[in-house]
N, C-alpha and C. Protein backbone atom coordinates (compact mmCIF):
# COMPACT_ATOMS: atom_id res chain seq x y z
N UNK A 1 -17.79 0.93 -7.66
CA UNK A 1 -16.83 -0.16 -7.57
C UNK A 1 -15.46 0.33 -8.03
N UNK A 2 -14.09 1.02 -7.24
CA UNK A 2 -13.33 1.77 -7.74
C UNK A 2 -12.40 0.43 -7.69
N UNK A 3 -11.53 0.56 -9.08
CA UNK A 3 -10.72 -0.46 -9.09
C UNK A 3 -9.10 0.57 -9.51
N UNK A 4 -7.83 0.21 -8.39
CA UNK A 4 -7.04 0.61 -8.45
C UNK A 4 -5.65 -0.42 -9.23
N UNK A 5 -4.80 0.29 -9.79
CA UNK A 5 -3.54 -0.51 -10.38
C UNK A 5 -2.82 -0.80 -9.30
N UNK A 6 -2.10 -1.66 -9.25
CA UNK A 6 -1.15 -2.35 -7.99
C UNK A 6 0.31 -1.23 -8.45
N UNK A 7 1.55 -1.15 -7.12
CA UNK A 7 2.39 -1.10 -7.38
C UNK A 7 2.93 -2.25 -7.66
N UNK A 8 4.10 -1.76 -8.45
CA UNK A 8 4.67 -3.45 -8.98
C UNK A 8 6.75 -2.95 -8.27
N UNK A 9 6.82 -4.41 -7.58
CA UNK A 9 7.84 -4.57 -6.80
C UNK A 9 8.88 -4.96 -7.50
N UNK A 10 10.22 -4.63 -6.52
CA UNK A 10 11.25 -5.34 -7.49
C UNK A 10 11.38 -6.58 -7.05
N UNK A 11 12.60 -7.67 -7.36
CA UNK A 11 12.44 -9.12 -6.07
C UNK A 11 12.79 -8.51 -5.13
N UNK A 12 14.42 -7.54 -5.14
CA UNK A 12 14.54 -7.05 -4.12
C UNK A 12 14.40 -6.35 -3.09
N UNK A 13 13.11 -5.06 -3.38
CA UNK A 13 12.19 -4.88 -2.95
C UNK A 13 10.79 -5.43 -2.28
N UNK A 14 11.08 -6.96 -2.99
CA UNK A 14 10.02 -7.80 -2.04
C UNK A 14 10.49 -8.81 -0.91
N UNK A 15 12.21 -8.53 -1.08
CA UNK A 15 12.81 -9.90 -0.32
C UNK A 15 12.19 -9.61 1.16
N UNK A 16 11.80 -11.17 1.79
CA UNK A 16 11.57 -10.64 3.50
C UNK A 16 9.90 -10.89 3.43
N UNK A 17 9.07 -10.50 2.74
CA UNK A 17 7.82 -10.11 2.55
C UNK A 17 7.49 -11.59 1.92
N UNK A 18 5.77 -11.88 2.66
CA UNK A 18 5.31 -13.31 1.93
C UNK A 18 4.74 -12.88 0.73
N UNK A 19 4.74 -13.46 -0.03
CA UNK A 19 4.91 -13.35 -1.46
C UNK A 19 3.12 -14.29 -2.15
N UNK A 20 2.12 -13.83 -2.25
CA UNK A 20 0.86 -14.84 -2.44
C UNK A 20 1.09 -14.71 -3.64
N UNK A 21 0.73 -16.22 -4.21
CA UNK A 21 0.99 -16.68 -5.50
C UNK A 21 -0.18 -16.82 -6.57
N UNK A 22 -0.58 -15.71 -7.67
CA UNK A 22 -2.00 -15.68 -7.90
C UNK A 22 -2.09 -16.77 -9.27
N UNK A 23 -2.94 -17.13 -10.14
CA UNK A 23 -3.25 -18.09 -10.42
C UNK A 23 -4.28 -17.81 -11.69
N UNK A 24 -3.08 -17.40 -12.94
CA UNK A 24 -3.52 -17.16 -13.86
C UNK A 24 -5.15 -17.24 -14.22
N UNK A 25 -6.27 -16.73 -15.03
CA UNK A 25 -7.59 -17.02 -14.73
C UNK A 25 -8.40 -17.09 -13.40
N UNK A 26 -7.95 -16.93 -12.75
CA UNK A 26 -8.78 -16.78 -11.10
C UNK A 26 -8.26 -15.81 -10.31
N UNK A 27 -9.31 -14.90 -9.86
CA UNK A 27 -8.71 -14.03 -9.10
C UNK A 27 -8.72 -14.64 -7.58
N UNK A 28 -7.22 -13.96 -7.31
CA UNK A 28 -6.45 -14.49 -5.52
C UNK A 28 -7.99 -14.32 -5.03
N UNK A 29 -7.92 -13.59 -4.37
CA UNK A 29 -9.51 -13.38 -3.43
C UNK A 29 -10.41 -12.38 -4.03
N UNK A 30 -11.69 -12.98 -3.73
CA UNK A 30 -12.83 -12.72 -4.61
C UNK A 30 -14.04 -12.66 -3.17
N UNK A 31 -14.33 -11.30 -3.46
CA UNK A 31 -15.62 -11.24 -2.48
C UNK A 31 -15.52 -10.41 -1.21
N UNK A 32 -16.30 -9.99 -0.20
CA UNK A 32 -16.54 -9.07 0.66
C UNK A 32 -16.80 -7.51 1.08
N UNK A 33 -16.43 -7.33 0.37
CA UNK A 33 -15.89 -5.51 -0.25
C UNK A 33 -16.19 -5.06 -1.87
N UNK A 34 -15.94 -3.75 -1.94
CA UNK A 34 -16.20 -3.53 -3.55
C UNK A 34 -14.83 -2.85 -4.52
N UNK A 35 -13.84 -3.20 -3.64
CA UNK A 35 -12.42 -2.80 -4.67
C UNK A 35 -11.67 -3.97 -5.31
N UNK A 36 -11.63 -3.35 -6.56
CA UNK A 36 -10.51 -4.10 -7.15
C UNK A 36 -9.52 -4.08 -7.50
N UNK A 37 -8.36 -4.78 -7.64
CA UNK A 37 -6.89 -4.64 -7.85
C UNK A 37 -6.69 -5.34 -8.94
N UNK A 38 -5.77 -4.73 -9.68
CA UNK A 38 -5.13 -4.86 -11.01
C UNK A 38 -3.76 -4.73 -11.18
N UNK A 39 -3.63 -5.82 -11.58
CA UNK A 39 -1.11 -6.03 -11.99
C UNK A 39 -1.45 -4.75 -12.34
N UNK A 40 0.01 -4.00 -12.26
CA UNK A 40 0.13 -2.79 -12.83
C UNK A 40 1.17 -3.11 -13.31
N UNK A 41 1.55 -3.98 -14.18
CA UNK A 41 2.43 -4.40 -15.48
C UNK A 41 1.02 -4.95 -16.65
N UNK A 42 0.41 -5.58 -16.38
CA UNK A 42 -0.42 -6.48 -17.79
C UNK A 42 -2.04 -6.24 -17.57
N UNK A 43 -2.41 -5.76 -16.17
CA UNK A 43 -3.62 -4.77 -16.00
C UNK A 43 -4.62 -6.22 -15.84
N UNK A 44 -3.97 -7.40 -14.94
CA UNK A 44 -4.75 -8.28 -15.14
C UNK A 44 -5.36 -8.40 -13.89
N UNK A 45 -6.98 -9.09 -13.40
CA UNK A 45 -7.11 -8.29 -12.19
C UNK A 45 -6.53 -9.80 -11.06
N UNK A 46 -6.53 -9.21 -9.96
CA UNK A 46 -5.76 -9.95 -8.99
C UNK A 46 -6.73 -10.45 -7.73
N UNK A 47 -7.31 -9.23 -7.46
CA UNK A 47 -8.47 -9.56 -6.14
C UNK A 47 -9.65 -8.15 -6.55
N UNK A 48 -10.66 -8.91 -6.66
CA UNK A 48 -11.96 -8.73 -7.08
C UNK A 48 -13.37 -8.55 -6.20
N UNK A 49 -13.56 -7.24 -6.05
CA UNK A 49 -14.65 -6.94 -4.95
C UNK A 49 -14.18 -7.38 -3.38
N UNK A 50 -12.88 -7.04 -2.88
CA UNK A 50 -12.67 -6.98 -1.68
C UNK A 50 -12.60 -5.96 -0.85
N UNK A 51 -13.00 -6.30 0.29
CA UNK A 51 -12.20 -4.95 1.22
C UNK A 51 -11.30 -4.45 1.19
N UNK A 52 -11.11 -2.66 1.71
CA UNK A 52 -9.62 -2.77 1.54
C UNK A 52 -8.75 -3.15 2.49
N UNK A 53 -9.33 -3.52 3.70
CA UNK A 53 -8.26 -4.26 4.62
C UNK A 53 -7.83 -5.67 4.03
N UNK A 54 -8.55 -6.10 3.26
CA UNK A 54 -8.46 -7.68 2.28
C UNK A 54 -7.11 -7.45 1.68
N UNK A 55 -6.89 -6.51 1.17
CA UNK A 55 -5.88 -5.96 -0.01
C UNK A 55 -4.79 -5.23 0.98
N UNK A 56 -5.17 -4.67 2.24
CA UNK A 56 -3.75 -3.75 3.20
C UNK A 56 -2.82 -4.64 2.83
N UNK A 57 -1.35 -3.96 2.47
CA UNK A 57 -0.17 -5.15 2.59
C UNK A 57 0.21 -6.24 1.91
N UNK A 58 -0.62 -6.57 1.33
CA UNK A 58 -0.59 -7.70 0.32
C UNK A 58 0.84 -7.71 -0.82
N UNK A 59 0.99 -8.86 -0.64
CA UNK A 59 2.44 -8.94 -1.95
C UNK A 59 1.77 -9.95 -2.77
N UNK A 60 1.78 -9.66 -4.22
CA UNK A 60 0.87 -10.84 -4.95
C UNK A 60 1.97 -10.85 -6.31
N UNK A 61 2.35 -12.29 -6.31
CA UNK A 61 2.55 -12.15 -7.89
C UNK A 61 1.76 -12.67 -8.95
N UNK A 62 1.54 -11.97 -10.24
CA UNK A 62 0.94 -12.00 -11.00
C UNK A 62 0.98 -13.28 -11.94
N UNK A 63 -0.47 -14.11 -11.72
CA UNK A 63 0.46 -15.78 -12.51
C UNK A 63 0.35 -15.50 -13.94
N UNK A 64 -0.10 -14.04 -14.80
CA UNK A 64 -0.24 -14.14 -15.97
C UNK A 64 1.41 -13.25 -16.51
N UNK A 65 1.58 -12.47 -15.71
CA UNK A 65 3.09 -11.98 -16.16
C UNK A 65 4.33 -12.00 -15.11
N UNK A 66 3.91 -12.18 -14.23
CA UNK A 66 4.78 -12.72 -13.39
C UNK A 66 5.44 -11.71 -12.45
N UNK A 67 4.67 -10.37 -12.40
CA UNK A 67 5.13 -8.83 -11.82
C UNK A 67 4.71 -9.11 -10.22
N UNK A 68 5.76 -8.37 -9.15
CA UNK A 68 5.16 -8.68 -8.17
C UNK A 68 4.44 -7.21 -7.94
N UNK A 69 3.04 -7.38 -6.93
CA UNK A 69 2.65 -6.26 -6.94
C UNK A 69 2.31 -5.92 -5.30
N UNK A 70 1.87 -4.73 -5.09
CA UNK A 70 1.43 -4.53 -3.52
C UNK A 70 0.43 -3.55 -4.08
N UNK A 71 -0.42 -3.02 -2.41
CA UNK A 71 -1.35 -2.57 -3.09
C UNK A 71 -1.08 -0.96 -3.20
N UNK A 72 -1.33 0.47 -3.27
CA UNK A 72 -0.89 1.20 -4.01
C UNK A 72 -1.14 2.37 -2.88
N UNK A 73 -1.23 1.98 -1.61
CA UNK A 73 -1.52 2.36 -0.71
C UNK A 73 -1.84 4.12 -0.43
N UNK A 74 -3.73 4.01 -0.84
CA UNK A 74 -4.04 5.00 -0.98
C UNK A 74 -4.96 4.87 0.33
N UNK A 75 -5.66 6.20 0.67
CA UNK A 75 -5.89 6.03 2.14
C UNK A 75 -7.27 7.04 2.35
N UNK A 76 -8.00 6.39 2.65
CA UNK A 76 -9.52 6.83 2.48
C UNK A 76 -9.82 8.08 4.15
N UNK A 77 -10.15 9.14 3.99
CA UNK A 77 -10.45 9.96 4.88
C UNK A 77 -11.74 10.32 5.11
């Protein structure tokens, strides 16, 4: 179950991009896959046992510190 740290965005680096709004105590999406993502400001997790197409692209901000993150786009061969 490999769980990776998110990059963390600037705003202006996220302007343009939809922005999913995560929700302190609950992780955004939960289920299908076996990776997990973690803020990479407060290491809190974000999406829990998903695919990684679940996680491709994703802009999430963090509802416990408020970091925006994407995912860290590593690439399986």
């Amino acid at each position: 179950m490999p769980q990776f740290n998110m990059i963390l965005l600037t705003e202006a680096q996220a302007a343009g991009a939809e922005i999913l709004e995560h929700t302190k105590g609950t992780p955004l999406r939960e289920g299908g896959g076996d990776e997990t993502y973690r803020c990479g400001r407060c290491k809190t997790v974000l999406l829990v046992d998903v695919a990684h197409h679940d996680a491709h692209g994703v802009v999430i901000r963090c509802g416990k510190c408020g970091a925006i993150n994407t995912e860290p786009h590593h690439h399986h061969h």
